[in-house]
N, C-alpha and C. Protein backbone atom coordinates (compact mmCIF):
# COMPACT_ATOMS: atom_id res chain seq x y z
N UNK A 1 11.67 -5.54 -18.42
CA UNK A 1 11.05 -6.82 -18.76
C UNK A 1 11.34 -7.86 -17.67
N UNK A 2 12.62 -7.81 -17.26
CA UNK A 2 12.83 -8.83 -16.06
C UNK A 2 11.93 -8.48 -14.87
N UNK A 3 12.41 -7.27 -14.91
CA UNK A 3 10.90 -6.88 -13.50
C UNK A 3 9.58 -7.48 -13.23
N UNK A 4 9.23 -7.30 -14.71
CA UNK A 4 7.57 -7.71 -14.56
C UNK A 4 7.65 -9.30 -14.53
N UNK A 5 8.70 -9.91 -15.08
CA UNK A 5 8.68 -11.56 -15.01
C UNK A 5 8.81 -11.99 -13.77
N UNK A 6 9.41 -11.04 -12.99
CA UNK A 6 9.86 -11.41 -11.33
C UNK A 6 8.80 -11.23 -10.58
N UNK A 7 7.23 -9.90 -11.09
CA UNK A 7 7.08 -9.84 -10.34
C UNK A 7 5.31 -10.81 -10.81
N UNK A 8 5.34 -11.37 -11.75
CA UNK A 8 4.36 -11.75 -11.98
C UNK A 8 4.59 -13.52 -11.71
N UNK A 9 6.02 -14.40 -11.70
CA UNK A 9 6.42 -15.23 -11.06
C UNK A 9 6.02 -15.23 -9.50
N UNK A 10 6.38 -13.90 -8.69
CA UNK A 10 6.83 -13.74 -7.38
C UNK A 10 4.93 -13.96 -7.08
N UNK A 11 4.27 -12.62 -7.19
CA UNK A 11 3.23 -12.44 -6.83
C UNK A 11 1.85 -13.98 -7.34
N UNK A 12 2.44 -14.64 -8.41
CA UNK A 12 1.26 -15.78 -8.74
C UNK A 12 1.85 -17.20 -7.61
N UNK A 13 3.18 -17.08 -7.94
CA UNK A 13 3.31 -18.13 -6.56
C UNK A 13 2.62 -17.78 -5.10
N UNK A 14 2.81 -16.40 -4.98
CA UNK A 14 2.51 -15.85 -3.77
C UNK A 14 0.60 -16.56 -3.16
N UNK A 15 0.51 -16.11 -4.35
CA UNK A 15 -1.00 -16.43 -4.55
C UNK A 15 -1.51 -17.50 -4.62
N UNK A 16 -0.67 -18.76 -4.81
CA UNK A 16 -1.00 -19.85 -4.91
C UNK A 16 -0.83 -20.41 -3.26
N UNK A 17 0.75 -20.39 -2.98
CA UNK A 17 0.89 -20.91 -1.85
C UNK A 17 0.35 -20.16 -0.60
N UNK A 18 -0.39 -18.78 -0.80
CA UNK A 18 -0.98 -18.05 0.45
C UNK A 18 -2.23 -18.11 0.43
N UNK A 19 -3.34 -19.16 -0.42
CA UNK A 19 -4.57 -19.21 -0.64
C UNK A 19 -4.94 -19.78 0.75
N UNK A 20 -4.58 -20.21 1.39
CA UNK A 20 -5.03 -20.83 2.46
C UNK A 20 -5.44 -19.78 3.19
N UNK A 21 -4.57 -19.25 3.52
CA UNK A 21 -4.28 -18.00 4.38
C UNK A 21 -5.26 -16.76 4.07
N UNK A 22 -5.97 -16.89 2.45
CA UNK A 22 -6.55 -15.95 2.10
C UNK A 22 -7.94 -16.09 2.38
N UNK A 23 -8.18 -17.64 2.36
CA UNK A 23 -9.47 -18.34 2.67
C UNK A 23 -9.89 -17.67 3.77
N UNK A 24 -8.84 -18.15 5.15
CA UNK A 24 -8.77 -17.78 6.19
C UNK A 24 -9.47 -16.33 6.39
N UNK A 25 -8.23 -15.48 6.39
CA UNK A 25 -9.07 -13.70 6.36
C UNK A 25 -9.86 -13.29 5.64
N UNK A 26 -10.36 -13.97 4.29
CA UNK A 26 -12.09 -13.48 3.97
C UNK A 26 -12.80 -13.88 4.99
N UNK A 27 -12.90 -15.10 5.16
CA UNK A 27 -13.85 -15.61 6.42
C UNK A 27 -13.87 -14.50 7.92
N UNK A 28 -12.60 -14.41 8.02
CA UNK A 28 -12.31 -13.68 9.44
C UNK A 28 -13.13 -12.40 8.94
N UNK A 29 -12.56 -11.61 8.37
CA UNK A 29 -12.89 -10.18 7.51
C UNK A 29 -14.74 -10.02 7.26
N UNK A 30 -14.96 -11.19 6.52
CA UNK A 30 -16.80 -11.34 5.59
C UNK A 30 -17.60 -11.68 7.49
N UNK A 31 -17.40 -12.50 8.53
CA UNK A 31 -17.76 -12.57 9.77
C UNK A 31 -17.82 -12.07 10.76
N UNK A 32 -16.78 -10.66 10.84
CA UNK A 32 -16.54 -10.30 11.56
C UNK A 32 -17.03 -9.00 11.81
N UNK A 33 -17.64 -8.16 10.45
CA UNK A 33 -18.41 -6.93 10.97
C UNK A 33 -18.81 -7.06 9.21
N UNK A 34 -20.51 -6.10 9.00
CA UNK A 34 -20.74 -6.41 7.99
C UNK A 34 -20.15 -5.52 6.62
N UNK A 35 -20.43 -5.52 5.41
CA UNK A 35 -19.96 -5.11 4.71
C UNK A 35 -19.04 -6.60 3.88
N UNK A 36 -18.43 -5.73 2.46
CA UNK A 36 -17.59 -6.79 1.71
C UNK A 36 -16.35 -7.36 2.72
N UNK A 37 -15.95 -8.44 1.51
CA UNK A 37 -14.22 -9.14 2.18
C UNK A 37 -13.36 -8.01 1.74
N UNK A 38 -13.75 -7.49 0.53
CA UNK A 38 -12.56 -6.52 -0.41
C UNK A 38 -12.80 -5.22 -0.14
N UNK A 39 -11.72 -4.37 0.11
CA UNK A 39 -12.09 -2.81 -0.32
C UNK A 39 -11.46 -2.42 -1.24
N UNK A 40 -12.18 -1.56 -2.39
CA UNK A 40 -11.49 -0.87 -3.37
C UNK A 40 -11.64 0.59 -3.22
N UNK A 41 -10.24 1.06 -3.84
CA UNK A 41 -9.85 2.39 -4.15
C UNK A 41 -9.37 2.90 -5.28
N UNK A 42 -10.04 3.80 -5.77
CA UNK A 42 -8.95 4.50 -6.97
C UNK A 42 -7.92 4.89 -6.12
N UNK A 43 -6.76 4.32 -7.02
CA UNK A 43 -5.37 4.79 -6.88
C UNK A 43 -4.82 5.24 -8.31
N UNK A 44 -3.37 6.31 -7.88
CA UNK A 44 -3.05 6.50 -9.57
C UNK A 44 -1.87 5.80 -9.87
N UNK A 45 -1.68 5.32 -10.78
CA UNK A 45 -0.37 4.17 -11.38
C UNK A 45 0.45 4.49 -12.36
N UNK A 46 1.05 3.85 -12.84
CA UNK A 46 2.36 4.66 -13.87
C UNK A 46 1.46 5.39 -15.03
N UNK A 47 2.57 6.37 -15.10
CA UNK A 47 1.79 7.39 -16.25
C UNK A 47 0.60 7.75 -16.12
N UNK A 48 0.39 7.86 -14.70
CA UNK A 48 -0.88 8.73 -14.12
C UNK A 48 -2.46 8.07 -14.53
N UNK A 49 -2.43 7.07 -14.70
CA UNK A 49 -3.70 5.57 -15.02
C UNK A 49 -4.01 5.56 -13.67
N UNK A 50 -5.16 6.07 -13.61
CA UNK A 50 -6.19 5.36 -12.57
C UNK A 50 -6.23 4.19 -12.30
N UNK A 51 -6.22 3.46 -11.28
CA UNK A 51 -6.82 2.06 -11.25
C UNK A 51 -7.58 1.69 -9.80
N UNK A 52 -7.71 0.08 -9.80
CA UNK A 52 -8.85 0.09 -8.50
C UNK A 52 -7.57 -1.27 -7.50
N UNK A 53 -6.89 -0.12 -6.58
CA UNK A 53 -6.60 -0.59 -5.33
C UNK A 53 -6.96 -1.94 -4.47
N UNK A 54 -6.90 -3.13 -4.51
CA UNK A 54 -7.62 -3.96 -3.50
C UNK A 54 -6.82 -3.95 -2.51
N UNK A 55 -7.53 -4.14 -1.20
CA UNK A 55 -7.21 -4.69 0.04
C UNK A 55 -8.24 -5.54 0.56
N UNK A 56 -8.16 -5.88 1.82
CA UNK A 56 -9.23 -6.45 2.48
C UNK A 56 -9.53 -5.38 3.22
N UNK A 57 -10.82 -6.03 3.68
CA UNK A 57 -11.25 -4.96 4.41
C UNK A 57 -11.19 -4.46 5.62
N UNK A 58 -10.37 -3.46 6.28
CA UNK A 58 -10.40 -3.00 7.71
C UNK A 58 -10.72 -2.59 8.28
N UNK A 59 -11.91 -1.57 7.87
CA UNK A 59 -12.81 -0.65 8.48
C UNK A 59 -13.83 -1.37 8.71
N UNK A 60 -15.16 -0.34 9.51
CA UNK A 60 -16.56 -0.85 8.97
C UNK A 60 -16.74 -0.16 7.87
N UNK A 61 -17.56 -0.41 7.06
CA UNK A 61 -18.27 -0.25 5.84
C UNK A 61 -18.51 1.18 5.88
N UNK A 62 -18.12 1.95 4.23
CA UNK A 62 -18.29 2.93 4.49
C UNK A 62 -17.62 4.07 5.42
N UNK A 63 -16.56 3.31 6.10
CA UNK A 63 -15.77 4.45 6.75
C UNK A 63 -14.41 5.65 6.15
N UNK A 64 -14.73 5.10 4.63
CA UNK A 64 -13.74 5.93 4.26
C UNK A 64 -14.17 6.89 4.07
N UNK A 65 -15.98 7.35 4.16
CA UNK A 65 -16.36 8.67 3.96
C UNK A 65 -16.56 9.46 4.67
N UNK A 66 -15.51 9.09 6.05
CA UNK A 66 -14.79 10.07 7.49
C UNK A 66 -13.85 10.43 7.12
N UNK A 67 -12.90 10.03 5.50
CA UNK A 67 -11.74 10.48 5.51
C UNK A 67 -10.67 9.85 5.00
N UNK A 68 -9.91 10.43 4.74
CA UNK A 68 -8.67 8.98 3.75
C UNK A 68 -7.85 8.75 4.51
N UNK A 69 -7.27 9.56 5.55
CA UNK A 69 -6.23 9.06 6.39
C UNK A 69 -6.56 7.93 7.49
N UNK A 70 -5.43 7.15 7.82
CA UNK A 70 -5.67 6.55 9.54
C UNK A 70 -4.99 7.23 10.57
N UNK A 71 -5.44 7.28 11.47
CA UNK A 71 -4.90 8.45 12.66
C UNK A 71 -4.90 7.41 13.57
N UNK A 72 -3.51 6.86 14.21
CA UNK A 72 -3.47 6.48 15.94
C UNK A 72 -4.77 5.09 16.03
N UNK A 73 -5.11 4.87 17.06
CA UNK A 73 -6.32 3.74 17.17
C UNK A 73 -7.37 4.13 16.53
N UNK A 74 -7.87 4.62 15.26
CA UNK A 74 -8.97 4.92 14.39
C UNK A 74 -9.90 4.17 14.62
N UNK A 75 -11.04 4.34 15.37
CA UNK A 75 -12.55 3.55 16.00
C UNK A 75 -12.81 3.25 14.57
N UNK A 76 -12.55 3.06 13.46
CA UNK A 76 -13.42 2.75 12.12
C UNK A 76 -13.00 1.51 12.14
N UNK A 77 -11.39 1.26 12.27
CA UNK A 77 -10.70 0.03 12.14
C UNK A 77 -11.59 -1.01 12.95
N UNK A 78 -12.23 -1.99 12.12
CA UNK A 78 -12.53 -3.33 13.11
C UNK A 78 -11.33 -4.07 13.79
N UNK A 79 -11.82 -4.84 15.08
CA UNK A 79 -10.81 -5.91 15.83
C UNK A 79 -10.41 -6.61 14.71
N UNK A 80 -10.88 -7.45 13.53
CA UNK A 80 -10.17 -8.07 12.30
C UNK A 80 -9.16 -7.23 12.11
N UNK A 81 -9.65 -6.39 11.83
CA UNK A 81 -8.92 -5.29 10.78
C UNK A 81 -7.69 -4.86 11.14
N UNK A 82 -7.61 -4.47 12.38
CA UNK A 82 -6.47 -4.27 13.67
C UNK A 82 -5.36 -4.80 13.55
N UNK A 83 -5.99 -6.31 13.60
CA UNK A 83 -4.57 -7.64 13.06
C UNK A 83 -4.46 -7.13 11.75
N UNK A 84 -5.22 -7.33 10.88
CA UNK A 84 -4.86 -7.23 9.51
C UNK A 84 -3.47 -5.81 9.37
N UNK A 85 -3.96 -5.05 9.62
CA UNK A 85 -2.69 -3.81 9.59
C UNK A 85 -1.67 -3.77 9.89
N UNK A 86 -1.72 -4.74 11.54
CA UNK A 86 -0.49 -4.90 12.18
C UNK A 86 0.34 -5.52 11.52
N UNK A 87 -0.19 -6.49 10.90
CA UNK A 87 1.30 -7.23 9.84
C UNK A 87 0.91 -7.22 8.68
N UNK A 88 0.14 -6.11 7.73
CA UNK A 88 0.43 -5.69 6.60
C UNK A 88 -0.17 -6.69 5.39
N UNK A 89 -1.41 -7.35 6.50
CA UNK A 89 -2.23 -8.86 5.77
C UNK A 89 -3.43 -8.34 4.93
N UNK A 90 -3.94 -6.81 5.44
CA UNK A 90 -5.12 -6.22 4.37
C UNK A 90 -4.17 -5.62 3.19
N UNK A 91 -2.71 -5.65 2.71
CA UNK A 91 -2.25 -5.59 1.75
C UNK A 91 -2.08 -6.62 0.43
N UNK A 92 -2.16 -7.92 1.15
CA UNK A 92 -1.75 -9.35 0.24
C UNK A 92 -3.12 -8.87 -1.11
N UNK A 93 -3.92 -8.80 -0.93
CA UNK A 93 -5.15 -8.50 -2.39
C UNK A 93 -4.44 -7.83 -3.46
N UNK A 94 -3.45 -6.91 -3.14
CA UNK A 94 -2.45 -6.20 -3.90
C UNK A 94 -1.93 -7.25 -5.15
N UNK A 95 -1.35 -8.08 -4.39
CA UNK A 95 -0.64 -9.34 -5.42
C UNK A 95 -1.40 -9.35 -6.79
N UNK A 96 -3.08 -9.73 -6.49
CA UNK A 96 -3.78 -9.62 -7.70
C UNK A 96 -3.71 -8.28 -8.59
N UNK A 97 -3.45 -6.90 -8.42
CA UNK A 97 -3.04 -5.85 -9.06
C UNK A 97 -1.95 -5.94 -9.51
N UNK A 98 -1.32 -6.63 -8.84
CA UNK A 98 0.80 -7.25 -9.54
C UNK A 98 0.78 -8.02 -10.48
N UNK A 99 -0.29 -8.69 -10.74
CA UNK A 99 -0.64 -9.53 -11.40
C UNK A 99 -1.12 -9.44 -12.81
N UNK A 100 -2.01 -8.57 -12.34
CA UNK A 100 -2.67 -7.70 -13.95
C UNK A 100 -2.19 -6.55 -14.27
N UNK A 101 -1.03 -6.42 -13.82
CA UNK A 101 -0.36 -4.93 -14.08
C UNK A 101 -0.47 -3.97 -13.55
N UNK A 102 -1.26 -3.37 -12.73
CA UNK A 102 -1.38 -2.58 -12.72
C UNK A 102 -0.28 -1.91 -11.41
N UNK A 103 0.73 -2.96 -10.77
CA UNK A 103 1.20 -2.44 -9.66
C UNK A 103 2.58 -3.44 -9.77
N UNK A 104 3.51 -3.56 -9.29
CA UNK A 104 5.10 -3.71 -9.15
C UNK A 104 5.11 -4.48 -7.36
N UNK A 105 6.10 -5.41 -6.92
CA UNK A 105 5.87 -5.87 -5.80
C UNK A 105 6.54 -4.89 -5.21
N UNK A 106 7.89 -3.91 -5.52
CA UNK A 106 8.45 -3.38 -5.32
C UNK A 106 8.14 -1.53 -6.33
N UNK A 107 7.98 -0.73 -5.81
CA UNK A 107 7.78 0.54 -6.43
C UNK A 107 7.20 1.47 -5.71
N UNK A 108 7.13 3.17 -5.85
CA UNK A 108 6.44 4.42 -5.24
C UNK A 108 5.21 3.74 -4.68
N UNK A 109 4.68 3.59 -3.18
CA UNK A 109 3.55 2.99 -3.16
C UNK A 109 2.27 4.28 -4.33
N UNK A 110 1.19 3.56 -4.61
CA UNK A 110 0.28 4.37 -5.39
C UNK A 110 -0.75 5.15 -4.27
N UNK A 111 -0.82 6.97 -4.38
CA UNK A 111 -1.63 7.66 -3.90
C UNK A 111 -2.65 7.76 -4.48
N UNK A 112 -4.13 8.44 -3.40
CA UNK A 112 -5.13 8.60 -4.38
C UNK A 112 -5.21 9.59 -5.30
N UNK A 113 -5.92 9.74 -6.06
CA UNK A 113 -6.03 10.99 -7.12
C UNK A 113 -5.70 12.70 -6.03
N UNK A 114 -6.55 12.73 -5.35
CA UNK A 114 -6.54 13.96 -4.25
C UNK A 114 -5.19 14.37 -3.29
N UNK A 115 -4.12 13.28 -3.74
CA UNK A 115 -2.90 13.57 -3.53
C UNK A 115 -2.17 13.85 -4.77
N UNK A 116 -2.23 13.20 -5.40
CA UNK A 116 -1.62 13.39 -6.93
C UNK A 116 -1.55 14.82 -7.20
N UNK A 117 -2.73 15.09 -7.15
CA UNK A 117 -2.95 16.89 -7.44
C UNK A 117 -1.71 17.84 -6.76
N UNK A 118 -1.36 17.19 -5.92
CA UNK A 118 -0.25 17.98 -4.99
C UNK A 118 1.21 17.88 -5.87
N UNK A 119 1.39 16.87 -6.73
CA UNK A 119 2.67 16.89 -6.76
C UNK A 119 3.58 18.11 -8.13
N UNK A 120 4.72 17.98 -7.68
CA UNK A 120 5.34 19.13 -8.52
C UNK A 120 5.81 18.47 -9.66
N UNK A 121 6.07 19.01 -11.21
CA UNK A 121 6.98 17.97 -12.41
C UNK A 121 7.25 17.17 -11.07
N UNK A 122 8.27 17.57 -10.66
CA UNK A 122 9.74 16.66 -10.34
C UNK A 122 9.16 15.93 -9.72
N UNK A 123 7.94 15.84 -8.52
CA UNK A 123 7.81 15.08 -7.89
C UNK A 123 6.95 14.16 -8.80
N UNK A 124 6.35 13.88 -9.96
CA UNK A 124 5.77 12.91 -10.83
C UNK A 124 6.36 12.18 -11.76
N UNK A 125 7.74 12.61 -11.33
CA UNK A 125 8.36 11.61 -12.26
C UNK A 125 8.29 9.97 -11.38
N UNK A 126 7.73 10.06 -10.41
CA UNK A 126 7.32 8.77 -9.44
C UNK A 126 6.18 8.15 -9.85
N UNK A 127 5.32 8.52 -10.80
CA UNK A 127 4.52 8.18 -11.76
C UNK A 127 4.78 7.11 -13.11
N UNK A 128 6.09 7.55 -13.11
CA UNK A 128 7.13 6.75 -14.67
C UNK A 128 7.29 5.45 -14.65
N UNK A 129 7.02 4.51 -13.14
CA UNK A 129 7.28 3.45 -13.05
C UNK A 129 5.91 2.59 -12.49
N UNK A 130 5.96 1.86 -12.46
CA UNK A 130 4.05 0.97 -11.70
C UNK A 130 4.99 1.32 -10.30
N UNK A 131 2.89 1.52 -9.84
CA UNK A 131 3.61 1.11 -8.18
C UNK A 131 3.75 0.46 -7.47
N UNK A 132 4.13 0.07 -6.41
CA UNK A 132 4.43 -1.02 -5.49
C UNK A 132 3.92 -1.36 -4.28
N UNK A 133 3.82 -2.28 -4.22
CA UNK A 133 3.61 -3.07 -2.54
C UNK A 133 4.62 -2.72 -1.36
N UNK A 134 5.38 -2.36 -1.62
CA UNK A 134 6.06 -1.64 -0.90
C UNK A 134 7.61 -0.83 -1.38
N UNK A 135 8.24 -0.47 -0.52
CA UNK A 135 9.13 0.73 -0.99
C UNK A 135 10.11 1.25 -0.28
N UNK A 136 10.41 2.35 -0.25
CA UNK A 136 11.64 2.49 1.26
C UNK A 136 10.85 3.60 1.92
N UNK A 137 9.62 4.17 1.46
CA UNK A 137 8.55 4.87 2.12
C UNK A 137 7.93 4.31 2.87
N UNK A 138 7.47 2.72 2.42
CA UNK A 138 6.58 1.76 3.27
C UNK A 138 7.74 1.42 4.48
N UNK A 139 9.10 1.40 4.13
CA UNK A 139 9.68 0.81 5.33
C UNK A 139 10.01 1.84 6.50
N UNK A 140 9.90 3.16 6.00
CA UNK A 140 10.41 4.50 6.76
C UNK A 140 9.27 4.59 7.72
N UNK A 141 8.09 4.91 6.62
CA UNK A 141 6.50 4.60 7.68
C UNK A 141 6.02 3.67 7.57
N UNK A 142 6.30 2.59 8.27
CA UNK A 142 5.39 1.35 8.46
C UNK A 142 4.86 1.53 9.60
N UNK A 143 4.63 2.42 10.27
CA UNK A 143 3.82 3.07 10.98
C UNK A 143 3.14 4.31 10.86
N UNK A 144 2.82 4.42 10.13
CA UNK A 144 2.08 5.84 9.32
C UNK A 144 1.26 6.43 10.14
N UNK A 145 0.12 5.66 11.06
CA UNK A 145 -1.13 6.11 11.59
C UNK A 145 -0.09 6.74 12.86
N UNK A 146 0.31 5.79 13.71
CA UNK A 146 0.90 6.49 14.83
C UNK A 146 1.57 8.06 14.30
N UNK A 147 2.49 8.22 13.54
CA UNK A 147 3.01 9.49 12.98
C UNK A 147 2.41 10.46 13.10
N UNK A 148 1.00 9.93 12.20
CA UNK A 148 -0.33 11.22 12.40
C UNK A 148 -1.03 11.52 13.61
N UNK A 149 -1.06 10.54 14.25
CA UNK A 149 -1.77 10.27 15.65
C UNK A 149 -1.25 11.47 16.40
N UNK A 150 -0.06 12.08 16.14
CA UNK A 150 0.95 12.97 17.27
C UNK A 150 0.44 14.25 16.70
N UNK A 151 -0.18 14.32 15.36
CA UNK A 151 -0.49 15.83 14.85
C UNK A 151 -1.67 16.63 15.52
N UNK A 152 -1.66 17.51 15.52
CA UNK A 152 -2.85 18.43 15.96
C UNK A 152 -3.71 18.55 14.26
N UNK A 153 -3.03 18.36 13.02
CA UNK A 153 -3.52 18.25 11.84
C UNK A 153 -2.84 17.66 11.12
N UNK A 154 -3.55 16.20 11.28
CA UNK A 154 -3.13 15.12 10.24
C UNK A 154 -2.78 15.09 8.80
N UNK A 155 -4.16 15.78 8.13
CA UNK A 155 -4.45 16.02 6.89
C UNK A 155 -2.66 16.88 6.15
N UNK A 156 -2.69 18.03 7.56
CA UNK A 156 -1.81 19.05 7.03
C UNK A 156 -0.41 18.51 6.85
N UNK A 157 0.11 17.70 8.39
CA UNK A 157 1.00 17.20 8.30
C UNK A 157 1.55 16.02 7.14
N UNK A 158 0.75 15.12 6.41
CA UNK A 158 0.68 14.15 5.76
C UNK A 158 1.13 15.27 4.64
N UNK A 159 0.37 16.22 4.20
CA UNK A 159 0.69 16.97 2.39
C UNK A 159 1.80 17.79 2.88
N UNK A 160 2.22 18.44 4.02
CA UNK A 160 3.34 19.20 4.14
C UNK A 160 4.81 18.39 4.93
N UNK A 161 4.51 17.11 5.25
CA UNK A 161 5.58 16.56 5.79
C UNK A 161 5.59 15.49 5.32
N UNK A 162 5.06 14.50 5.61
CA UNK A 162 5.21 12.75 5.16
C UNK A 162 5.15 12.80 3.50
N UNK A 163 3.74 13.27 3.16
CA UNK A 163 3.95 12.98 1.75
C UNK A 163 5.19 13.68 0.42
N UNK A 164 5.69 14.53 0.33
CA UNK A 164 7.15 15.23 0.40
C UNK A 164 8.58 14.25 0.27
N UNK A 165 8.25 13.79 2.19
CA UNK A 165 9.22 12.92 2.18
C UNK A 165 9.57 11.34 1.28
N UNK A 166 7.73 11.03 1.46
CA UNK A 166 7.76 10.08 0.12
C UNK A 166 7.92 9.79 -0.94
N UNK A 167 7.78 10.83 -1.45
CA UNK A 167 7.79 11.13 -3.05
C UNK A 167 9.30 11.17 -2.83
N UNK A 168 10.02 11.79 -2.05
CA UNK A 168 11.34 11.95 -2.19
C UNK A 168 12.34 10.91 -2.16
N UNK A 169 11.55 9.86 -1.48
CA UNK A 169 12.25 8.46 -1.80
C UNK A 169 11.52 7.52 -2.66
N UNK A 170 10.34 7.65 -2.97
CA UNK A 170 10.26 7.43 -4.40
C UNK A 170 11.14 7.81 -5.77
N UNK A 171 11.74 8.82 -5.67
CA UNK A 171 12.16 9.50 -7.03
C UNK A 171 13.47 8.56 -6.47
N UNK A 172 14.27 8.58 -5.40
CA UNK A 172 15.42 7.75 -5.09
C UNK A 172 15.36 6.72 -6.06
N UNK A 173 14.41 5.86 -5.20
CA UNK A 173 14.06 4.67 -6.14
C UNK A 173 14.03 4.15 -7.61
N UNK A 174 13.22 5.28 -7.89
CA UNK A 174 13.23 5.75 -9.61
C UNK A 174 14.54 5.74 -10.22
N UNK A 175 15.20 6.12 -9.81
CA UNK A 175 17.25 6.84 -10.01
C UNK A 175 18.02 5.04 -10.13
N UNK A 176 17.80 4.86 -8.90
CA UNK A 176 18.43 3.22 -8.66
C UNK A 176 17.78 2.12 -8.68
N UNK A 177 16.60 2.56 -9.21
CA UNK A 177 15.83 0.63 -9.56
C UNK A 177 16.54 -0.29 -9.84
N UNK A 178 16.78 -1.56 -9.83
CA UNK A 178 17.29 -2.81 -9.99
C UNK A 178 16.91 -3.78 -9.42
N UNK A 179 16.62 -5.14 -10.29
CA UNK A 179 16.62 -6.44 -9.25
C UNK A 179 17.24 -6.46 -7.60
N UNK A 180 18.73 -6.26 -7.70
CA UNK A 180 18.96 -6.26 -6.24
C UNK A 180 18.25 -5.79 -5.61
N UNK A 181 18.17 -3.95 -5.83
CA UNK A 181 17.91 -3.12 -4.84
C UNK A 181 16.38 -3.60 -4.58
N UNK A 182 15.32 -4.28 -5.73
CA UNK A 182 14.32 -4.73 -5.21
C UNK A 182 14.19 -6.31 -4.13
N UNK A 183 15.08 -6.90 -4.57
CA UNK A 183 15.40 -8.02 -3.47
C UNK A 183 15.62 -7.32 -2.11
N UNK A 184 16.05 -6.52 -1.67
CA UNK A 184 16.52 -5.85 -0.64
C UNK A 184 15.78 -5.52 -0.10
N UNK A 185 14.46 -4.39 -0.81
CA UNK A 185 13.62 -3.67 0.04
C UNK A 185 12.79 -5.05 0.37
N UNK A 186 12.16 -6.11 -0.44
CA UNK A 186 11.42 -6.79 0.01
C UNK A 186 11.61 -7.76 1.19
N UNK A 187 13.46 -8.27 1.41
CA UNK A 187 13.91 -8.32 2.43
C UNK A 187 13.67 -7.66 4.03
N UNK A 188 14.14 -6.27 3.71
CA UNK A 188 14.03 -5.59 4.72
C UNK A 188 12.06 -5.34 5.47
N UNK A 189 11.41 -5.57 4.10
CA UNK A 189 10.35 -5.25 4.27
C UNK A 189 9.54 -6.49 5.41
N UNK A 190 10.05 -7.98 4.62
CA UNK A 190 9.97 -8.50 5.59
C UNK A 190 10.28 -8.90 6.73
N UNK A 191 11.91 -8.55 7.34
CA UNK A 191 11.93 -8.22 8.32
C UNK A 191 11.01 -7.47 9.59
N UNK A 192 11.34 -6.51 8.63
CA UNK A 192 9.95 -5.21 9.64
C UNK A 192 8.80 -6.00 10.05
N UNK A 193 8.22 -7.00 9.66
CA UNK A 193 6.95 -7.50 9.74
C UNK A 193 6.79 -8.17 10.41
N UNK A 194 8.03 -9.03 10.47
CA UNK A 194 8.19 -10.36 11.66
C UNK A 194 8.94 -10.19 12.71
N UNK A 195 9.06 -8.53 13.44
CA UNK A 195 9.71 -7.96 14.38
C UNK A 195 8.86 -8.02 15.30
C-alpha cells in the first residue's frame, strides 16, 4: 500500500512539474517525422494482465513491424528519437501507466507477450509484482541496443542471454522489495542519466 501511495504521489507530481517538458517533446516528436506523439505496446503486467505501454515516439511510423528489438544505430530511430533514448525521455509517458496502475516507478521492467512465452514457473514469479520504469535490469542495460549491436543474432542473444539475466534480477528484486531499496534504484537510475 505504501508503494502505490509513493508511486502515485511520485509519478502525478512528476507529471505536473514535467508538463512543460512534455509540451516540448510532443511538439519536437508530432514535427519532426510523421506519424503519432505516442507509441503504444502491449506489454504484460502483474499477474500476467496485458496492458498498453506508452512512450513517445522514436521510430518512424510503423517501424516496429521490422521487429521488436533495437540493434546499435537502428535507421528506424528518428534524429528526435535519438535524443529521446539517449536520456530515457521516450520513457516519461510511462508515469501515466504509474498512474492508472498499471506499472510501479520502480519494478521487473514489463516484456511483450512474445517474450513472456519464454519464461519458466520460476522465472514468472516476476509477474507477482506491477512493473516498473526502471529496475537493476534497466541500470545493468541502459544500453541494451549497443549489447545487441555486437551480436551476429540479436533476437538469439536477447532470449538466450540478456533476457535470463533479467528476469534474474527481477526475481532479486521480487525477494528484497522495499521503499529504500526503491529509493536507491531510482537514485542510481538517475545518476546513469546525467552521466
Amino acid at each position: 500500500m505504501a508503494k502505490r501511495i509513493f508511486d502515485v504521489l511520485a509519478a502525478g507530481s512528476a507529471l505536473i512539474v514535467l508538463s512543460p517538458l512534455f509540451l516540448l517533446l510532443a511538439l519536437s516528436v508530432g514535427l519532426s517525422s510523421r506519424g503519432g506523439v505516442f507509441y503504444r505496446q502491449t506489454r504484460i503486467g502483474r499477474h500476467g494482465k496485458p496492458f498498453q505501454l506508452l512512450k513517445f515516439r522514436s521510430m518512424y511510423a510503423r517501424s516496429d513491424q521490422q521487429g521488436l528489438l533495437t540493434v546499435g544505430a537502428d535507421k528506424r530511430i528518428t534524429p528526435v528519437g535519438r535524443f529521446l533514448r539517449r536520456y530515457k525521455l521516450d520513457e516519461l509517458p510511462q508515469l501515466w501507466n504509474i498512474l492508472r496502475g498499471d506499472m510501479s516507478i520502480v519494478g521487473p521492467r514489463p516484456e511483450v507477450p512474445r517474450y513472456v512465452q519464454h519464461y519458466s514457473p520460476e522465472q514468472r514469479k516476476v509477474l507477482s509484482v506491477r512493473p516498473g520504469l526502471t529496475d537493476y535490469a534497466s541500470l545493468h542495460y541502459i544500453d541494451e541496443a549497443a549489447v545487441l549491436a555486437q551480436s551476429d543474432n540479436p533476437e538469439k542473444t536477447y532470449l538466450e542471454e540478456i533476457l535470463p539475466h533479467k528476469l534474474e534480477l527481477g526475481l532479486q528484486y521480487v525477494e528484497k522489495q522495499s521503499l529504500p531499496e526503491d529509493l536507491k534504484i531510482i537514485f542510481q537510475t538517475l545518476r546513469k542519466l546525467v552521466k
